[in-house]
Protein backbone atom coordinates (compact mmCIF):
# COMPACT_ATOMS: atom_id res chain seq x y z
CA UNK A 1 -28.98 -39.85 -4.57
CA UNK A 2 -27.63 -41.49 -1.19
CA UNK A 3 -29.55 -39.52 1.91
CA UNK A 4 -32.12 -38.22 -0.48
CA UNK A 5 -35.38 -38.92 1.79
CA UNK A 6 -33.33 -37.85 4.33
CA UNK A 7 -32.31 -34.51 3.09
CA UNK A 8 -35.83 -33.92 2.38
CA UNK A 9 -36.87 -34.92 5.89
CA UNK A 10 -34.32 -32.35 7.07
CA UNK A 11 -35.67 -29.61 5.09
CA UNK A 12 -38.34 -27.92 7.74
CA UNK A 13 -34.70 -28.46 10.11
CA UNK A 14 -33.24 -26.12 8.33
CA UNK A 15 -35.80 -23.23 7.57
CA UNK A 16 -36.46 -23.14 11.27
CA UNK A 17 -32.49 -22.85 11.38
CA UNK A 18 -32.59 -20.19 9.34
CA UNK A 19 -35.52 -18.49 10.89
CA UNK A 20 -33.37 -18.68 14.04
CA UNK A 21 -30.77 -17.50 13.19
CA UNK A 22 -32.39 -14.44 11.60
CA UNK A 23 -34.13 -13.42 14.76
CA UNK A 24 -29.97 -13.77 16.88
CA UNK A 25 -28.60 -11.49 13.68
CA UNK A 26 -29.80 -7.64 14.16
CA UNK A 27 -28.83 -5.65 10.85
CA UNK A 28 -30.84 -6.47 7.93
CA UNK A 29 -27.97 -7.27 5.51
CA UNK A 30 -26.19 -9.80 7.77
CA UNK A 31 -30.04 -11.71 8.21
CA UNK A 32 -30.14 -12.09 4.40
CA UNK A 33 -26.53 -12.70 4.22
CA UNK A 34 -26.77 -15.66 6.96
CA UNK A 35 -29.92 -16.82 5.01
CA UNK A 36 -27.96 -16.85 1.53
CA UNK A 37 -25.19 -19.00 3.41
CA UNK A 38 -27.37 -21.55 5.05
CA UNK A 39 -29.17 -22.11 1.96
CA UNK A 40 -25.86 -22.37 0.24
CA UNK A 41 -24.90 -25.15 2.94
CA UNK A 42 -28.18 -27.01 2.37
CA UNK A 43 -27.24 -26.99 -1.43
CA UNK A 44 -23.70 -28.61 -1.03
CA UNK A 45 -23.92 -31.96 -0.70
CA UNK A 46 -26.95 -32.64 -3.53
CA UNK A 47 -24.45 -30.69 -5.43
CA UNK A 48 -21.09 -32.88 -4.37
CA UNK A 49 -23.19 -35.94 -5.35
CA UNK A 50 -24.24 -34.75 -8.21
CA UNK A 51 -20.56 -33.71 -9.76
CA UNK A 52 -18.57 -36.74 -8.09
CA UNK A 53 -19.40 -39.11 -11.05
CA UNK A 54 -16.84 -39.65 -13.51
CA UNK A 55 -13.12 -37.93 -13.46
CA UNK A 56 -12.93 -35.40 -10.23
CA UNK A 57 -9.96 -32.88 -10.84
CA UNK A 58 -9.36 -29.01 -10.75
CA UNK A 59 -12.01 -26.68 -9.95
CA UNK A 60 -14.09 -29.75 -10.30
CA UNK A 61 -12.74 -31.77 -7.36
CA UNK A 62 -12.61 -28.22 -5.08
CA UNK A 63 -16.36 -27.56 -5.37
CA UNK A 64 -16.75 -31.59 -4.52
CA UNK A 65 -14.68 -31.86 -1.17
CA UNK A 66 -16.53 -28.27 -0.06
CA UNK A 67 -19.84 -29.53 -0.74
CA UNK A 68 -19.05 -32.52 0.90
CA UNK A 69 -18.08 -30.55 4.33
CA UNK A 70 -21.36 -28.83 3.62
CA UNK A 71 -23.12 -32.38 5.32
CA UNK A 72 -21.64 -32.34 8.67
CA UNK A 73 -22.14 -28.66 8.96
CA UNK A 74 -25.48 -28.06 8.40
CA UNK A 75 -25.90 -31.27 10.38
CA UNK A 76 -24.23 -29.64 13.57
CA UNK A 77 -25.76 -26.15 13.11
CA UNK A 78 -29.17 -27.83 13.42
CA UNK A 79 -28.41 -29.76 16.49
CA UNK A 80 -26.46 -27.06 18.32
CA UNK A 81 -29.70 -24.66 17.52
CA UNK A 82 -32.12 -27.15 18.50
CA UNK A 83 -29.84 -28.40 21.68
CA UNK A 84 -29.93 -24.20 22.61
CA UNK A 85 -33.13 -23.46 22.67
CA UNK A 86 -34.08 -26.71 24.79
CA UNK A 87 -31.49 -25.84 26.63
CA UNK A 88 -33.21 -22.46 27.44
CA UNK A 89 -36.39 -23.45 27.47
CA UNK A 90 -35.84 -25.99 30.13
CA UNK A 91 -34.06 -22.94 31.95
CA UNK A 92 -36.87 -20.82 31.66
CA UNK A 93 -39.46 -23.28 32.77
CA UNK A 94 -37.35 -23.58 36.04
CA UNK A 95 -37.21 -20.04 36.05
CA UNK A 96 -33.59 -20.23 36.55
CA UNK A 97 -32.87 -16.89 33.48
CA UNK A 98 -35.83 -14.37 33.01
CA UNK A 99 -37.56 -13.28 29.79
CA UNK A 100 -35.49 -10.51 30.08
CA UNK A 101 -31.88 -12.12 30.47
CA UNK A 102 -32.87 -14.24 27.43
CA UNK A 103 -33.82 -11.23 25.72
CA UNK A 104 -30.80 -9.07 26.39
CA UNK A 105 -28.31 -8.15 23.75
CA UNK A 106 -25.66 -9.57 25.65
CA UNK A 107 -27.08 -13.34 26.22
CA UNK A 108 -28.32 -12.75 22.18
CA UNK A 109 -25.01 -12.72 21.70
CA UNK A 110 -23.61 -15.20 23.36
CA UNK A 111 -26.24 -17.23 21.91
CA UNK A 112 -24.91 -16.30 18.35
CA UNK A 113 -21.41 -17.16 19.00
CA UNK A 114 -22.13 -20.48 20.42
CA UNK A 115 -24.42 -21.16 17.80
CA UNK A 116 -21.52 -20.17 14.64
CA UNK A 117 -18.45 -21.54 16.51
CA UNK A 118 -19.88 -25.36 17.98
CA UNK A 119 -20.55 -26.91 15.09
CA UNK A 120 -17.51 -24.87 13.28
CA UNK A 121 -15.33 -26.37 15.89
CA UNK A 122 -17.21 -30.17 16.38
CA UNK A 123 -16.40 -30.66 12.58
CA UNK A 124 -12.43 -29.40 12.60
CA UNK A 125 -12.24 -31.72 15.27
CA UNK A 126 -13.79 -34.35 12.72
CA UNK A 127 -11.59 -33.69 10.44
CA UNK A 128 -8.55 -34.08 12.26
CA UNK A 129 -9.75 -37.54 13.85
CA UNK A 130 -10.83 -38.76 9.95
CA UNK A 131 -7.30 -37.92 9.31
CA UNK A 132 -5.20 -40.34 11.91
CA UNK A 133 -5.31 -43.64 10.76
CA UNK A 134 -4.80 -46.18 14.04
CA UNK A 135 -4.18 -49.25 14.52
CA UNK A 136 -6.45 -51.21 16.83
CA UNK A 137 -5.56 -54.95 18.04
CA UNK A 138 -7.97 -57.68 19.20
CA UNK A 139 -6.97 -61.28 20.43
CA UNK A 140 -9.17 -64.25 19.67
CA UNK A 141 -9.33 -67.53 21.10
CA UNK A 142 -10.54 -70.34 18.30
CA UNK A 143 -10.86 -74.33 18.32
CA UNK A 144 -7.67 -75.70 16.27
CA UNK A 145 -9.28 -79.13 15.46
CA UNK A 146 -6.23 -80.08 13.15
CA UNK A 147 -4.82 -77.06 11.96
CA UNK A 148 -1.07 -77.13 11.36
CA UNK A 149 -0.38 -73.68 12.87
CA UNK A 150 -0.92 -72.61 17.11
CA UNK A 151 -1.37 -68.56 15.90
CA UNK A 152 -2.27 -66.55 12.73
CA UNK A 153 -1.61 -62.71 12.66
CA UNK A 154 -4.45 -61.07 10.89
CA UNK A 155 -4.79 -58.08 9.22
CA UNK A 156 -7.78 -56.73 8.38
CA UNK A 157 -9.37 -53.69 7.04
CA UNK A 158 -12.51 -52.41 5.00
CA UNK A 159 -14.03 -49.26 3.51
CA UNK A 160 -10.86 -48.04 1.64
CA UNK A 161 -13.48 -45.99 -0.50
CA UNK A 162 -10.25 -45.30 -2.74
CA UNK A 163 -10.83 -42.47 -5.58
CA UNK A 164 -9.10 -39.55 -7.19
CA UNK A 165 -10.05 -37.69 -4.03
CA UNK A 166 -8.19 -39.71 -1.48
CA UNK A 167 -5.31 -37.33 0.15
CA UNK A 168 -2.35 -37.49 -1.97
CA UNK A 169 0.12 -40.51 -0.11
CA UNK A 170 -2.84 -42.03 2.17
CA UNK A 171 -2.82 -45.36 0.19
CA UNK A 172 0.79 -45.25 0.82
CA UNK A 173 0.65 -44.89 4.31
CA UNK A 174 -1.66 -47.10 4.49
CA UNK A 175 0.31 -50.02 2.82
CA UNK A 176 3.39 -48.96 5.04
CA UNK A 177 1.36 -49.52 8.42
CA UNK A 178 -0.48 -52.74 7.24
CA UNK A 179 3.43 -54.19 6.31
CA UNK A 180 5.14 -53.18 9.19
CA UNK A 181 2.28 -55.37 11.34
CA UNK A 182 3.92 -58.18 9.66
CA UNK A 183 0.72 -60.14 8.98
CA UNK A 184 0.46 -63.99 8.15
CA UNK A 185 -2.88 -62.85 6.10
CA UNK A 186 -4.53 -59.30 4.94
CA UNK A 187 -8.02 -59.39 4.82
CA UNK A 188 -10.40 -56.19 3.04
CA UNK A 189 -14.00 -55.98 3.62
CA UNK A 190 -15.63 -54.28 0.80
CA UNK A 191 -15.62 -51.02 -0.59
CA UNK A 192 -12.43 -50.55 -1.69
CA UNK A 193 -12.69 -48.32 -4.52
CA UNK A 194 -15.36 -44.96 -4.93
CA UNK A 195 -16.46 -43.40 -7.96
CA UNK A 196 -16.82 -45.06 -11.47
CA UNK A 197 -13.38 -45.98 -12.23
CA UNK A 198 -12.64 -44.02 -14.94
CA UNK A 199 -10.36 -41.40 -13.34
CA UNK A 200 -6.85 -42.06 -13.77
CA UNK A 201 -6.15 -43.25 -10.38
CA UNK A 202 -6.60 -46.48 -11.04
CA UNK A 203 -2.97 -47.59 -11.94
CA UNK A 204 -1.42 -46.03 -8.59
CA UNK A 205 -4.23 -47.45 -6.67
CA UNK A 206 -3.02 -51.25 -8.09
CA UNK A 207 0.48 -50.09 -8.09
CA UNK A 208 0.59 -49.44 -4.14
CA UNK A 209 -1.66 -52.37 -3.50
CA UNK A 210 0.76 -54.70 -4.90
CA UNK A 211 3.25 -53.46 -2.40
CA UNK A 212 1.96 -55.69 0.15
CA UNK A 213 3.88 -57.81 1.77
CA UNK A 214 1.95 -61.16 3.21
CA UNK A 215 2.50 -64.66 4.38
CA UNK A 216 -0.92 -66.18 2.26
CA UNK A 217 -1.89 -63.31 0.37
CA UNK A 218 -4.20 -60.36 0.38
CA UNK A 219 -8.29 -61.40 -0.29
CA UNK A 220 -11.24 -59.21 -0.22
CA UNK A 221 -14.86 -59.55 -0.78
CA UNK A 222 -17.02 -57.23 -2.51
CA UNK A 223 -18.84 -54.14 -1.31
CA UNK A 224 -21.88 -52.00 -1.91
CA UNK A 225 -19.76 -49.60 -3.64
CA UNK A 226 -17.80 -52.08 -5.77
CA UNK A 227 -21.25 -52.62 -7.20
CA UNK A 228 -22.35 -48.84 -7.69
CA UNK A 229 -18.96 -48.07 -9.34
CA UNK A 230 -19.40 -51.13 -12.00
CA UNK A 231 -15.51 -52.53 -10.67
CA UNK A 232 -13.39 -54.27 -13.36
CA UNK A 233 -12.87 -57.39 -11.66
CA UNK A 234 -9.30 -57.33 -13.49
CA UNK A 235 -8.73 -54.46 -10.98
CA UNK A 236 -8.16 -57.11 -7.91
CA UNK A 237 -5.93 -59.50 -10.37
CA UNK A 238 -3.82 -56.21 -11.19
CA UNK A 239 -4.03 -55.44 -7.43
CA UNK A 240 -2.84 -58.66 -6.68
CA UNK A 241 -5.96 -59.40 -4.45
CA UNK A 242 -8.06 -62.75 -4.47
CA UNK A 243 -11.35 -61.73 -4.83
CA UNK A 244 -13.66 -64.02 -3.15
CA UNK A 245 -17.63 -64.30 -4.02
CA UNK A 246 -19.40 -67.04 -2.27
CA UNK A 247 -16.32 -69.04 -2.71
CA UNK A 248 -13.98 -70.77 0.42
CA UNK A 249 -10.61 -71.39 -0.05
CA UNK A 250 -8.22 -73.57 2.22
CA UNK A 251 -5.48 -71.48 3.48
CA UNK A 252 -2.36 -73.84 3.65
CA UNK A 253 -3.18 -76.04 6.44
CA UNK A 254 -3.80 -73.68 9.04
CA UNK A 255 -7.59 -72.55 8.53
CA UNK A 256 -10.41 -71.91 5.78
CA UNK A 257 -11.28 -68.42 4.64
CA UNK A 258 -15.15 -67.82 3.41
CA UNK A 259 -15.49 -64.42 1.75
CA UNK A 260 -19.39 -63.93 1.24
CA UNK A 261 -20.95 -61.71 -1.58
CA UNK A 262 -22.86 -58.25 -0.58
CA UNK A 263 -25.59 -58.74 1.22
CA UNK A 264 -27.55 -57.23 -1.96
CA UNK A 265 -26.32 -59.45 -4.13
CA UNK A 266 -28.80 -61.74 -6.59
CA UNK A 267 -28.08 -65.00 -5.43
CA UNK A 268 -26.21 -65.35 -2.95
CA UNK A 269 -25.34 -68.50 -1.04
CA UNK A 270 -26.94 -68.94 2.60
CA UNK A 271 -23.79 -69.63 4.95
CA UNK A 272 -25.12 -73.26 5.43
CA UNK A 273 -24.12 -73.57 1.85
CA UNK A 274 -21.20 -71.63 1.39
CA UNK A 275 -19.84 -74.14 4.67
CA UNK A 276 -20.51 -77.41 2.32
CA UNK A 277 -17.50 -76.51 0.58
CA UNK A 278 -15.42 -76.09 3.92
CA UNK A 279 -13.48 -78.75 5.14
CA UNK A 280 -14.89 -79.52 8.69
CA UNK A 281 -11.32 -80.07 10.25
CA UNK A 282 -10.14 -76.24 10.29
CA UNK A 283 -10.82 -73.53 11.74
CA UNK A 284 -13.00 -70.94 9.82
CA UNK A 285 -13.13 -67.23 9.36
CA UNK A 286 -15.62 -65.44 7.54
CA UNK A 287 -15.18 -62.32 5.53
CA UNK A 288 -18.17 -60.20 4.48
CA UNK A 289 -18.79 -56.53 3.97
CA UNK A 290 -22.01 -56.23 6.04
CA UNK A 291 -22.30 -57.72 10.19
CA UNK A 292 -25.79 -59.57 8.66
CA UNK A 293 -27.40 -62.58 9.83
CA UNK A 294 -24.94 -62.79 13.34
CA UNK A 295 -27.47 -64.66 15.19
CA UNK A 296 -27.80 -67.33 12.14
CA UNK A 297 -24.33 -67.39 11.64
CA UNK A 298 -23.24 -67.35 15.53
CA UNK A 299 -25.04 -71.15 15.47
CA UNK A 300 -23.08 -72.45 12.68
CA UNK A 301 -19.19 -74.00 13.05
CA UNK A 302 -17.88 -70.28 11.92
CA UNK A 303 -14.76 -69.40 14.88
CA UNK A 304 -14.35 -65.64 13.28
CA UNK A 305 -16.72 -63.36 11.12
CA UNK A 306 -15.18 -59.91 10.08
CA UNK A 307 -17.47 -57.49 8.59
CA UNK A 308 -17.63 -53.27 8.11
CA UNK A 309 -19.53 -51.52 6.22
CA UNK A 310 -21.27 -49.18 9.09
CA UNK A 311 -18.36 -46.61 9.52
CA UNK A 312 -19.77 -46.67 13.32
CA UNK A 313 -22.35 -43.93 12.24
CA UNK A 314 -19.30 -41.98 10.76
CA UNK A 315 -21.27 -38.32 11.80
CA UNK A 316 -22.82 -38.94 15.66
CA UNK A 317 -25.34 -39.14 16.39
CA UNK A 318 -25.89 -42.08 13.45
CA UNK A 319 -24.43 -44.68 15.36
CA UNK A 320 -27.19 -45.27 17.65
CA UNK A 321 -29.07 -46.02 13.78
CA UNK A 322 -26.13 -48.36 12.56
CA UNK A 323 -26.15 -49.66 16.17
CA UNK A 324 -29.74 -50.72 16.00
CA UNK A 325 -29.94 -51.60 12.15
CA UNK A 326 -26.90 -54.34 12.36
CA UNK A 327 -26.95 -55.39 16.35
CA UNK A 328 -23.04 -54.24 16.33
CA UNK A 329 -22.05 -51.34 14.45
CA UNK A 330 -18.47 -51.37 15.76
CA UNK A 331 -15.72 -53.97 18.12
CA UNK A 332 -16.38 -57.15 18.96
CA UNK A 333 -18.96 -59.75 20.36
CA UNK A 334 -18.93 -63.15 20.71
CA UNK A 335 -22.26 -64.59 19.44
CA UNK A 336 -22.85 -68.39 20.23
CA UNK A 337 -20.29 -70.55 18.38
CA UNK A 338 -18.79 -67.00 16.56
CA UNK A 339 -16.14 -63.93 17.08
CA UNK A 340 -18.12 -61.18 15.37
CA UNK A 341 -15.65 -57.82 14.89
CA UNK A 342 -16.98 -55.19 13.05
CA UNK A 343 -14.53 -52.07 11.39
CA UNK A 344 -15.45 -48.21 11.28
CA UNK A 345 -13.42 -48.59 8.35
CA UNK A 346 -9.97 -47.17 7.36
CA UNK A 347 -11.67 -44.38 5.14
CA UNK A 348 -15.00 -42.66 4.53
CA UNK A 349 -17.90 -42.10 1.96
CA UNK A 350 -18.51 -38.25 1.32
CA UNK A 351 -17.78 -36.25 4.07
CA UNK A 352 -14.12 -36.54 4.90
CA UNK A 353 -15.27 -36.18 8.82
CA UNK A 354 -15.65 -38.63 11.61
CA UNK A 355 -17.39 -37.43 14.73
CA UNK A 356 -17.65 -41.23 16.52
CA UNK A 357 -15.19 -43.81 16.24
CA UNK A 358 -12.48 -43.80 14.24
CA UNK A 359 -10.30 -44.20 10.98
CA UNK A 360 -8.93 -48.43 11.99
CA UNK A 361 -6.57 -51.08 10.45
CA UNK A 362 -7.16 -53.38 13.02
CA UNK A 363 -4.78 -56.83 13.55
CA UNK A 364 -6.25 -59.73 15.16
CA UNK A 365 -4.12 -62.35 16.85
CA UNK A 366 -6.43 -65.53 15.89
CA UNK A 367 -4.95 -68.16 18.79
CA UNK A 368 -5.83 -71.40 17.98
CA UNK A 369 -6.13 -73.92 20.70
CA UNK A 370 -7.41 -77.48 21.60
CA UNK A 371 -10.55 -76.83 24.05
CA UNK A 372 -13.94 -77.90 23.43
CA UNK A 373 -15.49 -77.70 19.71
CA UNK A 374 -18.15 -75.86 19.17
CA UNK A 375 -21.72 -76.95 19.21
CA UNK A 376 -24.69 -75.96 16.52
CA UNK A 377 -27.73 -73.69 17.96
CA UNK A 378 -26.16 -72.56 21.08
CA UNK A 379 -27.96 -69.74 22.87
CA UNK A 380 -26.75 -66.03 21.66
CA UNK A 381 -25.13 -63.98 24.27
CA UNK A 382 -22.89 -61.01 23.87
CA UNK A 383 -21.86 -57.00 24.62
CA UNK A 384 -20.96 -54.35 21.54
CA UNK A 385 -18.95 -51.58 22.16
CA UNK A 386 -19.43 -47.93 21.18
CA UNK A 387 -16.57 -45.53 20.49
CA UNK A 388 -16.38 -41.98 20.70
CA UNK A 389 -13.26 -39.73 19.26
């Protein structure tokens, strides 16, 4: 199970939760009843995981989606108690509240509410921003060498995590926005379908694919997920989506695409190799479902790497982890000779709630022009960016 050492890391967490929250709760009944409910929490998401292989419908799906929301929930109910009583134990130590203020029924209860409603109200406010998919724009500036074309209109977009529990009409919507951007190129890193494929979504899910609308096509590399759900690759030729693995492919004569396999992938091609096969007269973007190896790419004759994969942390405060795990969890850097932009993704995993950054089809203007090439093992340099909803 995904988390699993985690979970169990998190277990004292929650019985000293619990133990809090029995000592803020007076009557007997409620203290049991608020122990029964935490515990329930806990249980959710083990459970979720557990029941979201294979077909997810009816009762089935319900008991999914809550356990899900069980995550985020027991995650913010042990911050906001552990944020409280630092809170109040710095207060105390200042002497700036008394024992007894602390220990009156009035601040107990105050305590109590702010303890219930927080993380009640930090994950509604998850949901919501999980819910608005945006549009983001970047502008890049690239060598042309002798590319036929002066601009190429990107779209780009990863972690689709598509699955008989994606809100009824999001695919939709999202084929809608990426066509009315008008793109010369769509681009998907990774992770575009969830679950095992064997739910009965998967002719809608090709049928609303197909519907878009692009100058060169629509190509994709694999992701984690493709992998754990055992993806027919006839899926992407139904889709109408050029699956790239390892492979680069000359894009008219305006630039070469590389789409990379997973970074967990049995043999995969170093990007020395994988640029043998590129013609060394166009411009070159890189597609891959992880932001790996920036610093050995950023010294090769790569213009643009696009990469997701992190979610930004999806559920703060995880994307100070993703942040130090891959160097740039989301936005954009420039790394030596490379553009490196990283996605949170137009979807999630699990938890249908995003407390940092946010749910992104992003469209980058790729402007070619006739400056200086690019040199080999140049030295590294570059800012990320951090975004909060």
């Amino acid at each position: 199970m995904y988390l699993f050492n985690e979970l169990l890391l998190s277990v004292p967490l929650v019985i000293y939760v619990g133990w809090r929250l029995r000592r803020l709760i007076p009557p007997r009944a409620l203290k049991n009843l608020s122990t029964a409910l935490l515990a329930l929490l806990a249980a959710g998401y083990p459970a979720a995981e557990s029941l979201s292989h294979g077909a997810v419908g009816g009762a089935k799906k319900v008991l999914v989606v809550a356990g899900y929301y069980a995550l985020p929930l027991v995650l913010y109910f042990t911050l906001t108690v552990l944020l409280v009583d630092l809170v109040i134990a710095v207060l105390r130590l200042s002497k700036a509240v008394s024992r007894q203020a602390v220990q009156s029924e009035k601040f107990r209860h105050g305590r109590l509410a702010l303890v219930l409603a927080l993380p009640v109200l930090v994950v509604a406010a998850g949901i919501v921003n999980s819910n608005v998919l945006r549009v983001r724009e970047y502008t890049v500036e690239i060598p042309r060498r002798s590319s036929a074309v002066r601009e190429v209109k990107v779209v780009f977009a990863a972690d689709l995590h598509l699955s008989s529990l994606t809100p009824k009409g999001w695919l939709a919507g999202f084929v809608d926005k990426v066509n009315a951007q008008k793109p010369d190129i769509v681009l998907i890193g990774g992770d575009i379908l969830e679950g095992h494929g064997d739910d009965g979504a998967m002719g809608v899910i090709e049928a609303q694919l197909r519907r878009l609308e692009v100058r060169y096509g629509v190509f994709a590399v694999p992701g984690n997920h493709e992998g754990y759900a055992r993806t027919n690759p006839e899926f992407f030729d139904r889709s109408g989506i050029r699956l790239l693995q390892d492979t680069a492919e000359k894009i008219d004569d305006a630039f070469t695409l590389i789409g990379r396999k997973d970074g967990r992938s049995r043999n995969r091609k170093s990007v020395e190799e994988l640029l043998l096969d590129a013609p060394g007269d166009l411009p070159i973007i890189m597609l891959e479902h992880r932001p790996a190896e920036m610093e050995r790419v950023g010294r090769t004759r790569v213009d643009l790497h696009l990469s997701g994969h992190t979610h930004n942390g999806q559920l703060f405060p995880a994307n100070f982890i993703t942040q130090r795990q891959y160097g740039l969890s989301w936005g954009h850097r420039k790394i030596g000779n490379t553009d490196f932009i990283v996605t949170s993704g137009a979807q999630l995993w699990g938890p249908p709630v995003r407390t940092v950054g946010a749910s992104e089809i992003l469209v980058i203007r790729v402007r070619l022009h006739d400056g200086p090439q690019p040199r080999e093992g140049v030295e590294l340099t570059g800012t990320s960016e951090i975004s909060y909803f």
